[in-house]
PDB file of N, CA and C in Angstrom:
ATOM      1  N   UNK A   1      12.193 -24.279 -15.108  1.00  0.00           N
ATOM      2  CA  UNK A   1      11.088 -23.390 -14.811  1.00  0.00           C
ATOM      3  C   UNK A   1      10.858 -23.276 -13.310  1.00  0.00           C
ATOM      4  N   UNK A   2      11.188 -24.352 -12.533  1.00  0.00           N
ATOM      5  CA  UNK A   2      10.841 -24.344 -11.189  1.00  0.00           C
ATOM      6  C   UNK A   2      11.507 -23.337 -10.716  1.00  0.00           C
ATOM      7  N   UNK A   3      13.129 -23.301 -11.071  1.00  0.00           N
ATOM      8  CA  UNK A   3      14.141 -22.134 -10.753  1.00  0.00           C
ATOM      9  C   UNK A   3      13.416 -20.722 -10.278  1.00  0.00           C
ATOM     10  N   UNK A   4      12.749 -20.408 -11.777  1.00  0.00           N
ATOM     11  CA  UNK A   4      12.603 -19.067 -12.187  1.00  0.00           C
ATOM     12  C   UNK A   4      11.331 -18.515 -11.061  1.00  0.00           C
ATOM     13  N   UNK A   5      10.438 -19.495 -11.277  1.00  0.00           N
ATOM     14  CA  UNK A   5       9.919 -19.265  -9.894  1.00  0.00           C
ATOM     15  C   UNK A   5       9.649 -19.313  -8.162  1.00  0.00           C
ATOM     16  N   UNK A   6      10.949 -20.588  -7.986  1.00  0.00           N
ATOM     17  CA  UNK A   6      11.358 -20.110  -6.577  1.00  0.00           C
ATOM     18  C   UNK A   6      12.215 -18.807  -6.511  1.00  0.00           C
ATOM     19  N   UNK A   7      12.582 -18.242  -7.827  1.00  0.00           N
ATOM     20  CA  UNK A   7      13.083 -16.852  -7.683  1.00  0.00           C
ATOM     21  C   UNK A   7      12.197 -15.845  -7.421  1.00  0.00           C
ATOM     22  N   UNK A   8      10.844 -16.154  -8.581  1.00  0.00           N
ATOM     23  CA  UNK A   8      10.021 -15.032  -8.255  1.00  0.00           C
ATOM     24  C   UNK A   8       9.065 -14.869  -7.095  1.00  0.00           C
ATOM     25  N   UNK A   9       9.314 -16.343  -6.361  1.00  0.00           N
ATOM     26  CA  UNK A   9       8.631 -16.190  -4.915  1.00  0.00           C
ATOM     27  C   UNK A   9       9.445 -15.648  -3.978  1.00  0.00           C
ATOM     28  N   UNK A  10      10.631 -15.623  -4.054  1.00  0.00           N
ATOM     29  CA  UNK A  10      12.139 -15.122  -3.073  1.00  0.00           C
ATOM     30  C   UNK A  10      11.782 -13.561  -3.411  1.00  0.00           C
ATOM     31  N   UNK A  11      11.812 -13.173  -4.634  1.00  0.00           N
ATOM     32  CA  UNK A  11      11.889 -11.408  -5.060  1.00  0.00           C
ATOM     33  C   UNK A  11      10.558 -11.114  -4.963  1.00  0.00           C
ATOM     34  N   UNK A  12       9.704 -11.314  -4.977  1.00  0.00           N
ATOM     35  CA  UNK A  12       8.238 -10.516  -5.033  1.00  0.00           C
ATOM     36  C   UNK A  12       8.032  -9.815  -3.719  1.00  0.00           C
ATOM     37  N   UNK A  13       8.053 -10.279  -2.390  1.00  0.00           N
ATOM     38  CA  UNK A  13       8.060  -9.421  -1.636  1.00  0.00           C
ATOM     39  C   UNK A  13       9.253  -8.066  -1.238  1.00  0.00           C
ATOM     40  N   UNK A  14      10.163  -8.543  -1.766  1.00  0.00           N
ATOM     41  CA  UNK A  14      10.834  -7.280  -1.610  1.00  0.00           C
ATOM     42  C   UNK A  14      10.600  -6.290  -2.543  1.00  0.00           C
ATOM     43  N   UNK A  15      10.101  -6.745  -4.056  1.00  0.00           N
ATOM     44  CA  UNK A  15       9.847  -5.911  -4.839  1.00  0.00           C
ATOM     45  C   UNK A  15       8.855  -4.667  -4.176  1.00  0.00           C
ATOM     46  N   UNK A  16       7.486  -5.964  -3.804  1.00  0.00           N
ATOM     47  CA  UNK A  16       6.667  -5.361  -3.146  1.00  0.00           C
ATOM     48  C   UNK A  16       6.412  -4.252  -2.144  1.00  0.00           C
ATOM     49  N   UNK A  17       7.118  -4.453  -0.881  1.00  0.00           N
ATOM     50  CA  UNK A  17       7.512  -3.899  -0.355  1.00  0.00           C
ATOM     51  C   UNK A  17       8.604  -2.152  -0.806  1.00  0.00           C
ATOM     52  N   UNK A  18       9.296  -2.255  -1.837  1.00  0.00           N
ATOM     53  CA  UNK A  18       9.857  -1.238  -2.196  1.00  0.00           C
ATOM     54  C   UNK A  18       9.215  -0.180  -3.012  1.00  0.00           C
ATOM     55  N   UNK A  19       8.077  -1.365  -3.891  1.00  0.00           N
ATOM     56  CA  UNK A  19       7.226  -0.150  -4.612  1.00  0.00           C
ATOM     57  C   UNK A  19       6.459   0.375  -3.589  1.00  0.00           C
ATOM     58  N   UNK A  20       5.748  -0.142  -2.294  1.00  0.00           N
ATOM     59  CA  UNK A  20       5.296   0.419  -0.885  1.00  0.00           C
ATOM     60  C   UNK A  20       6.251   1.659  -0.691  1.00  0.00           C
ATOM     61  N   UNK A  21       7.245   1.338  -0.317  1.00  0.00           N
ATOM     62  CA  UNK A  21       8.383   2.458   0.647  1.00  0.00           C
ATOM     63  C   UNK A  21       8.258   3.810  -0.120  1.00  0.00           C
ATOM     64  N   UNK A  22       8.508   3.756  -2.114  1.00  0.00           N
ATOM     65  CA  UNK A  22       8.079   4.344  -2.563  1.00  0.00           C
ATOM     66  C   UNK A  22       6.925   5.410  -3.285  1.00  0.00           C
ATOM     67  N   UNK A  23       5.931   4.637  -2.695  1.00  0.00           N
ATOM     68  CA  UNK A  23       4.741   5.110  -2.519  1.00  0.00           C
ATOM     69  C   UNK A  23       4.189   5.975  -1.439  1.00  0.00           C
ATOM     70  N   UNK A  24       4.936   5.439  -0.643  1.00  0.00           N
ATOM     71  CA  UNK A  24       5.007   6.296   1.044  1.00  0.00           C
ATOM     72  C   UNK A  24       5.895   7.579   1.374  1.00  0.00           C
ATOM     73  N   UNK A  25       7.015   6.995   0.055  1.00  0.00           N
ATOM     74  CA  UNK A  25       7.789   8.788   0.084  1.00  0.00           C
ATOM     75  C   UNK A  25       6.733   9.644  -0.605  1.00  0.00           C
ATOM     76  N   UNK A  26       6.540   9.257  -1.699  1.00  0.00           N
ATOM     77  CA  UNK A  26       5.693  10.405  -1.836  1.00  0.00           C
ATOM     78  C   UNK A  26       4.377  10.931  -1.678  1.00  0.00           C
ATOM     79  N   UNK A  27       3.517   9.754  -1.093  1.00  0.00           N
ATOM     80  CA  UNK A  27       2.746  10.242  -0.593  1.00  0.00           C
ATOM     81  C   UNK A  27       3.112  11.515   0.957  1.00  0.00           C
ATOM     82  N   UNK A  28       4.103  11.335   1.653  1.00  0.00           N
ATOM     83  CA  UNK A  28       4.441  12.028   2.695  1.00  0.00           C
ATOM     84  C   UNK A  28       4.462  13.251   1.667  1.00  0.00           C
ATOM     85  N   UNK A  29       5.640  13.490   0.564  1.00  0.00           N
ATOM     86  CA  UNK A  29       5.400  14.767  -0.171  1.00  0.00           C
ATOM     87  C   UNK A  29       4.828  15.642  -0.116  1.00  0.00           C
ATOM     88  N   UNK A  30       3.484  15.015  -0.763  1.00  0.00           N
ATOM     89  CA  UNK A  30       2.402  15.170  -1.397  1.00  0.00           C
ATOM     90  C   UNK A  30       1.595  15.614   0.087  1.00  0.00           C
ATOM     91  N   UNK A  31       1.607  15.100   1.175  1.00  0.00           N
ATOM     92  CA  UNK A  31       1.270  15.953   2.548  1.00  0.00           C
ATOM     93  C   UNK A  31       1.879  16.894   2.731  1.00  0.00           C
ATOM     94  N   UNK A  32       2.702  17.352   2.337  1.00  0.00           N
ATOM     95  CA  UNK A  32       3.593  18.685   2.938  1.00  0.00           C
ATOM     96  C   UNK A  32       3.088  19.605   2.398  1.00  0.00           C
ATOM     97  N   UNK A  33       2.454  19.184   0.554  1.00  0.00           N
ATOM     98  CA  UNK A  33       1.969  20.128  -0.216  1.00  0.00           C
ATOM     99  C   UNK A  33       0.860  20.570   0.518  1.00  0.00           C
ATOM    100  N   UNK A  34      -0.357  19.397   0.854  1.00  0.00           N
ATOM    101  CA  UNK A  34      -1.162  20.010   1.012  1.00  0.00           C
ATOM    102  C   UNK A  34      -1.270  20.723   2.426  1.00  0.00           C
ATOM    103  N   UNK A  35      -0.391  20.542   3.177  1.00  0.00           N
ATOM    104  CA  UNK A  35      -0.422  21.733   4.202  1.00  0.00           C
ATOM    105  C   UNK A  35      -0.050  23.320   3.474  1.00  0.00           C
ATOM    106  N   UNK A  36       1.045  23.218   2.894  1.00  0.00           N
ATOM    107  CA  UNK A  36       1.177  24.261   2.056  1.00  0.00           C
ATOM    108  C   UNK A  36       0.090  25.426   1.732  1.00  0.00           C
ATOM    109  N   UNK A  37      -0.647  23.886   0.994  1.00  0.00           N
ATOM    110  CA  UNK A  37      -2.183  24.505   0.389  1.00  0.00           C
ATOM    111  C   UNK A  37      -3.528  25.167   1.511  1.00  0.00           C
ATOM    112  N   UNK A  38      -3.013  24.238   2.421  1.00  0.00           N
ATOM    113  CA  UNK A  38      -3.860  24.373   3.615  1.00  0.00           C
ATOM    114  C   UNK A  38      -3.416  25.998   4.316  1.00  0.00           C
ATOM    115  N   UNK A  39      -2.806  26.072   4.347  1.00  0.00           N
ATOM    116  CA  UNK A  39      -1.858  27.641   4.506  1.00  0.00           C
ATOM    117  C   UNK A  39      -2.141  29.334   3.898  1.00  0.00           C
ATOM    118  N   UNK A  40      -2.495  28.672   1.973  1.00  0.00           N
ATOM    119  CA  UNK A  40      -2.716  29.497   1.533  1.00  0.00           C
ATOM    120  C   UNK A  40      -4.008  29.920   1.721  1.00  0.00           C
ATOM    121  N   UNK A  41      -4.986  28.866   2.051  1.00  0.00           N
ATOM    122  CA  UNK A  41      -6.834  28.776   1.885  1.00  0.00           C
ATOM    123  C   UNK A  41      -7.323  28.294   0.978  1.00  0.00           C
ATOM    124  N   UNK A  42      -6.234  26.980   0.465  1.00  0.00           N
ATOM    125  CA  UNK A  42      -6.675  25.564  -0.241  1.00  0.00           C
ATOM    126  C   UNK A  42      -7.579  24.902   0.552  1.00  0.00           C
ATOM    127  N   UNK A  43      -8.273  24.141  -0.079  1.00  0.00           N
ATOM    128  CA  UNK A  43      -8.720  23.153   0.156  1.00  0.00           C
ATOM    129  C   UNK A  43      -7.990  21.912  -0.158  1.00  0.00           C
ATOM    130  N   UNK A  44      -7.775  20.585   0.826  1.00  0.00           N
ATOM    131  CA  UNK A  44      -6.563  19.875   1.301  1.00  0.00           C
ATOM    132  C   UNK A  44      -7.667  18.523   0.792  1.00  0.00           C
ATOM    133  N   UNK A  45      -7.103  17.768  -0.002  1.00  0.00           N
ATOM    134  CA  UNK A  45      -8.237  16.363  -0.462  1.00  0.00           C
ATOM    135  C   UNK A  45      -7.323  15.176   0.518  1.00  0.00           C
ATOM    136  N   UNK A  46      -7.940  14.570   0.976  1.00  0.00           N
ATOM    137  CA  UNK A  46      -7.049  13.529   1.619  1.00  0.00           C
ATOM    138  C   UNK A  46      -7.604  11.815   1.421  1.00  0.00           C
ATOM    139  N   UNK A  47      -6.844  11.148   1.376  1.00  0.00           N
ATOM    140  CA  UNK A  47      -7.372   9.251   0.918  1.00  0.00           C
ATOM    141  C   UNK A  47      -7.601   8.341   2.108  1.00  0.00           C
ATOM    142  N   UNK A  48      -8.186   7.478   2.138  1.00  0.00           N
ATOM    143  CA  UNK A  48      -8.017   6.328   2.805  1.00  0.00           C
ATOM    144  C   UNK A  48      -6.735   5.332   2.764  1.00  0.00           C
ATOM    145  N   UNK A  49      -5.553   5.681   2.450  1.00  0.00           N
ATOM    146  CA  UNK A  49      -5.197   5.034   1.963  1.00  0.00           C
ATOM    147  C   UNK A  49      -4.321   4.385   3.315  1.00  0.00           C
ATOM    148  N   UNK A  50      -3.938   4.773   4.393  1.00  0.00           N
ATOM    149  CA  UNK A  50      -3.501   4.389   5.890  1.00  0.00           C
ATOM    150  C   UNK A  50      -4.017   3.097   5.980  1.00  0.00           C
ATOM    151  N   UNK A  51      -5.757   3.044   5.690  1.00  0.00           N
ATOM    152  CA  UNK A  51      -6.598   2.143   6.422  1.00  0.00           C
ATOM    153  C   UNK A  51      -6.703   1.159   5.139  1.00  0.00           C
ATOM    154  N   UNK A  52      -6.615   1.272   3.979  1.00  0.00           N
ATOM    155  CA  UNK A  52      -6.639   0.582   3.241  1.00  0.00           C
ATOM    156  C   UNK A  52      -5.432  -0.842   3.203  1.00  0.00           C
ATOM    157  N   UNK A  53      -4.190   0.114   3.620  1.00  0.00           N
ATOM    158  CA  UNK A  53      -2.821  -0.763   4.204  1.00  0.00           C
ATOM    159  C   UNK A  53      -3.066  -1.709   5.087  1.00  0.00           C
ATOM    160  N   UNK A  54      -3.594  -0.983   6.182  1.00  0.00           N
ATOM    161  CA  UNK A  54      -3.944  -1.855   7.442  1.00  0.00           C
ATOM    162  C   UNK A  54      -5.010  -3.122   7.260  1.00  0.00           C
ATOM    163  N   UNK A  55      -5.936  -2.908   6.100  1.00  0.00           N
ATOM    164  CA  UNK A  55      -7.000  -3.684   6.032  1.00  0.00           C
ATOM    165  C   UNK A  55      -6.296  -4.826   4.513  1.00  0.00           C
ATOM    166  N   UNK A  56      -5.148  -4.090   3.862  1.00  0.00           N
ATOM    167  CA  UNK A  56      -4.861  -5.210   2.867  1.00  0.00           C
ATOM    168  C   UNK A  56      -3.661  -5.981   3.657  1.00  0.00           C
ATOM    169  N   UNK A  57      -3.158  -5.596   4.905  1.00  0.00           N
ATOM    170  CA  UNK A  57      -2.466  -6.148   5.044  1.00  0.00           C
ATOM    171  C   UNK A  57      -3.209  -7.336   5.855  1.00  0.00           C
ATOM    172  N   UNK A  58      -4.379  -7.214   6.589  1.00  0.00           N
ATOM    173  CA  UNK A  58      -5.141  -8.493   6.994  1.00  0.00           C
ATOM    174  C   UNK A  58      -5.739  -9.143   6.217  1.00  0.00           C
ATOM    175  N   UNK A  59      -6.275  -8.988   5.491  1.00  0.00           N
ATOM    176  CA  UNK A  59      -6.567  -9.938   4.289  1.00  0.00           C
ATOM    177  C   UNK A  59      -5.665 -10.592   3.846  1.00  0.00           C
ATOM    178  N   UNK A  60      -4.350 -10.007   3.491  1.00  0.00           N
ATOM    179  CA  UNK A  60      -3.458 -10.649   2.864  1.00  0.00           C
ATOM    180  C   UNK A  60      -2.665 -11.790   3.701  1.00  0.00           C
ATOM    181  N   UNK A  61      -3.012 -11.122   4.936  1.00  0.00           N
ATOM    182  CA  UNK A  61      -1.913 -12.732   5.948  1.00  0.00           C
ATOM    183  C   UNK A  61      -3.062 -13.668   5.942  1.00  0.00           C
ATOM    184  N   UNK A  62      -4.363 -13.481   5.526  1.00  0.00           N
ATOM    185  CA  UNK A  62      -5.509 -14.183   5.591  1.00  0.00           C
ATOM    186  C   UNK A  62      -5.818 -14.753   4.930  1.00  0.00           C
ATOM    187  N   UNK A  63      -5.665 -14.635   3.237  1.00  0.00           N
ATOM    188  CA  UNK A  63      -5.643 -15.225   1.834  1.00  0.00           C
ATOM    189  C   UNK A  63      -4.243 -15.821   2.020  1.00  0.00           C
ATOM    190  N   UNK A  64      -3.198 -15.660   2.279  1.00  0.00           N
ATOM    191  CA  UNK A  64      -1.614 -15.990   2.248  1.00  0.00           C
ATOM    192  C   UNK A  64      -1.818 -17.658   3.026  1.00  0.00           C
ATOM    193  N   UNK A  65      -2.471 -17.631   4.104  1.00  0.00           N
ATOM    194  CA  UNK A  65      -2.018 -18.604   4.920  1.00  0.00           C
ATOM    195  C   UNK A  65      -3.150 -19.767   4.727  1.00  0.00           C
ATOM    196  N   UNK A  66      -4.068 -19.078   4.112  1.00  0.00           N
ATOM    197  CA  UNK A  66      -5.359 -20.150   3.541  1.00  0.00           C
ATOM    198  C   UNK A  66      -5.453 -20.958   2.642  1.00  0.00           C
ATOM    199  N   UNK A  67      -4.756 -20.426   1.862  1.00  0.00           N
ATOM    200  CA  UNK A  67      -4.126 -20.819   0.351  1.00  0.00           C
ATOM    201  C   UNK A  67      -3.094 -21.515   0.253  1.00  0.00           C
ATOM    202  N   UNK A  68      -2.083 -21.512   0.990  1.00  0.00           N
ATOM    203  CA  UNK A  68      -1.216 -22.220   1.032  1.00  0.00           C
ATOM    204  C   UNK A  68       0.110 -21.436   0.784  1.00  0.00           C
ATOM    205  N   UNK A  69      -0.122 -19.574   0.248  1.00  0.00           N
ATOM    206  CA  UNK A  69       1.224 -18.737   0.043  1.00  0.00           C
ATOM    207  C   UNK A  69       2.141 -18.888   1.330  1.00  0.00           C
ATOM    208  N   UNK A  70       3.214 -18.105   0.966  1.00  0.00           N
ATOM    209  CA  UNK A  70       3.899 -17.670   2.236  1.00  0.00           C
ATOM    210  C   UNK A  70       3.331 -16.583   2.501  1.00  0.00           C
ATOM    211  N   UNK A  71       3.350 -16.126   4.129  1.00  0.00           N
ATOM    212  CA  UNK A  71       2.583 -15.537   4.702  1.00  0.00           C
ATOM    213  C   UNK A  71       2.901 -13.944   4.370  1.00  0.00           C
ATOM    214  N   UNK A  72       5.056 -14.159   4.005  1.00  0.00           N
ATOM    215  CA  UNK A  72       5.204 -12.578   4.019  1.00  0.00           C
ATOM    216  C   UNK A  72       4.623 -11.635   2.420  1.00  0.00           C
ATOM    217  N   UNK A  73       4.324 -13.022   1.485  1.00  0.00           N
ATOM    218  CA  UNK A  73       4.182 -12.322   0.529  1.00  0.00           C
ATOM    219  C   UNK A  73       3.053 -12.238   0.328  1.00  0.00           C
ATOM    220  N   UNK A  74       2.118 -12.639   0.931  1.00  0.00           N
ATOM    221  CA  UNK A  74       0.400 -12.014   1.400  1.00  0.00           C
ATOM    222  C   UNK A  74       0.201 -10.677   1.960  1.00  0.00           C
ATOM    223  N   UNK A  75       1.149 -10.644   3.324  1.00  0.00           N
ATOM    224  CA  UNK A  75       1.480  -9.206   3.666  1.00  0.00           C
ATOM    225  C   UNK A  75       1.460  -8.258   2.832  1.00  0.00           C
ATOM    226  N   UNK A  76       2.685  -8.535   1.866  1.00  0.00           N
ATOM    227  CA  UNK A  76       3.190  -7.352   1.160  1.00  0.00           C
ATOM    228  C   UNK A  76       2.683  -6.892  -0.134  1.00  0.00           C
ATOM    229  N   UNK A  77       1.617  -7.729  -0.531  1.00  0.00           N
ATOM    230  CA  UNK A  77       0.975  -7.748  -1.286  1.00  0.00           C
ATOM    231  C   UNK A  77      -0.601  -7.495  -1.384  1.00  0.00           C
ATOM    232  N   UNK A  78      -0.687  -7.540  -0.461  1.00  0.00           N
ATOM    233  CA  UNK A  78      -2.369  -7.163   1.004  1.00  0.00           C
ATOM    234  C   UNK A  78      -1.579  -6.047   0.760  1.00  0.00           C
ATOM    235  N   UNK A  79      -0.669  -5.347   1.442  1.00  0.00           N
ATOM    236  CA  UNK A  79      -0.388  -3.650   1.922  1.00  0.00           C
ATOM    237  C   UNK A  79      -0.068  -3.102   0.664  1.00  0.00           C
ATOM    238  N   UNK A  80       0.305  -3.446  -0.281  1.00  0.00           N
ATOM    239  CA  UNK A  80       0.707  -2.760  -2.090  1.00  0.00           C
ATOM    240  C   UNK A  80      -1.054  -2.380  -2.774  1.00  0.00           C
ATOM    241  N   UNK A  81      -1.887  -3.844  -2.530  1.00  0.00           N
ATOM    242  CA  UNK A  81      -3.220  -3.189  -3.233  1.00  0.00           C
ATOM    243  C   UNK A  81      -3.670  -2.619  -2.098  1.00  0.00           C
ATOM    244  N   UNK A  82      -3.790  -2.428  -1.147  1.00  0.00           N
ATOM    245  CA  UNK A  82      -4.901  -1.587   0.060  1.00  0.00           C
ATOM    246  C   UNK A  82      -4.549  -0.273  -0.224  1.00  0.00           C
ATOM    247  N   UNK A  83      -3.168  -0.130  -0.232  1.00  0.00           N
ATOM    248  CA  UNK A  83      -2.869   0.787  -0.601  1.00  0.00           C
ATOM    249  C   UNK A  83      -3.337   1.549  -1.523  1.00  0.00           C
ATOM    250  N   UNK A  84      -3.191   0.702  -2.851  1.00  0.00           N
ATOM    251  CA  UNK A  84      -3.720   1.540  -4.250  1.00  0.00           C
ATOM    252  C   UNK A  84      -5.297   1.778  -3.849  1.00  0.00           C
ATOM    253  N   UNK A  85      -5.982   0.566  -3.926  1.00  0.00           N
ATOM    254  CA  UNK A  85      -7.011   0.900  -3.423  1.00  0.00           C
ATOM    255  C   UNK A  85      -7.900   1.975  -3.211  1.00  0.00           C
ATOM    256  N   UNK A  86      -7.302   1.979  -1.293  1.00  0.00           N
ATOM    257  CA  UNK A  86      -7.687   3.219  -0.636  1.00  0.00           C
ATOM    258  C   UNK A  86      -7.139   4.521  -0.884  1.00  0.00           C
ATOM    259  N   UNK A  87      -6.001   4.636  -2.015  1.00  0.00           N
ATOM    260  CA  UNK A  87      -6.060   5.866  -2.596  1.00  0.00           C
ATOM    261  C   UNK A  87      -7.005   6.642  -3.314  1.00  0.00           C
ATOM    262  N   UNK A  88      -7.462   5.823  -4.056  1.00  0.00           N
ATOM    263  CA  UNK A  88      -8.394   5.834  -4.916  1.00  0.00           C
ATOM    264  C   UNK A  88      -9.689   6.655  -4.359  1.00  0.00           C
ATOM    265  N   UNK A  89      -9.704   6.148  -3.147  1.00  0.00           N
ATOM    266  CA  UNK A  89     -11.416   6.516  -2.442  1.00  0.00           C
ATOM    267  C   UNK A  89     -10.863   8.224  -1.618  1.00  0.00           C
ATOM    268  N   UNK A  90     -11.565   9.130  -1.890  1.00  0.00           N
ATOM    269  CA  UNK A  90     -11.257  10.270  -1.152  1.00  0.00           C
ATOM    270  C   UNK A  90     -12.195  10.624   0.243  1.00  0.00           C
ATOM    271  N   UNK A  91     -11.609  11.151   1.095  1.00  0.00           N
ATOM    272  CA  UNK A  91     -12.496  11.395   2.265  1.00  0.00           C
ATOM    273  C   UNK A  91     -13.236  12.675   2.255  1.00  0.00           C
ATOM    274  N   UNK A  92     -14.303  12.253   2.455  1.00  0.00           N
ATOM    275  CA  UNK A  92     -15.202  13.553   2.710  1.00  0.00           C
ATOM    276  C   UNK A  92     -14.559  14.570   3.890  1.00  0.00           C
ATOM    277  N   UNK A  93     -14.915  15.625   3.659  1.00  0.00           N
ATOM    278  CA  UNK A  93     -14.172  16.604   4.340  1.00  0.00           C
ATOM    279  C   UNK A  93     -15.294  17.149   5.617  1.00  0.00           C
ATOM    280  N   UNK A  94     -16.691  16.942   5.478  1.00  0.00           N
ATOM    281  CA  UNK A  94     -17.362  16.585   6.605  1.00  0.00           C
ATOM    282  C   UNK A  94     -17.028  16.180   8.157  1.00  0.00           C
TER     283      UNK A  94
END
């Protein structure tokens, strides 16, 4: 059992990290659209989700190194939920 989980401490951040990369392609997409939209005389909804990264990724080297994790998989795991997160929350257009 120890195996299986010095494996899943070795793979989790890269996992992590890739469902990120993937999240970031398409969120870029998903910007192109809404310029698109912005073009026609859409209205363009946009997330927190930049700052949500930036803010899970400090928490996460912050919970990571307090706790006793490794630090990179606090990172990458801080920047995967900030992410979801701050998608979630939409910005006022104000």
């Amino acid at each position: 059992m120890e195996n299986v989980m010095d494996f899943f401490y070795a793979a989790l951040p890269w996992m992590a990290m890739g469902l990120l990369l993937a999240i970031f392609f398409v969120r870029s997409e998903h910007r192109k659209n809404m310029k698109n939209r912005e073009e026609n005389g859409e209205e363009a909804v946009e997330n927190y989700g930049t700052e949500g990264m930036c803010l899970g990724m400090c928490f996460g080297t912050a919970i990571g190194s307090s706790f006793g994790f490794d630090t990179g998989m606090g990172i990458s795991l801080g920047m995967l939920i900030g992410l979801a997160l701050g998608s979630c929350i939409k910005k006022d257009g104000k």
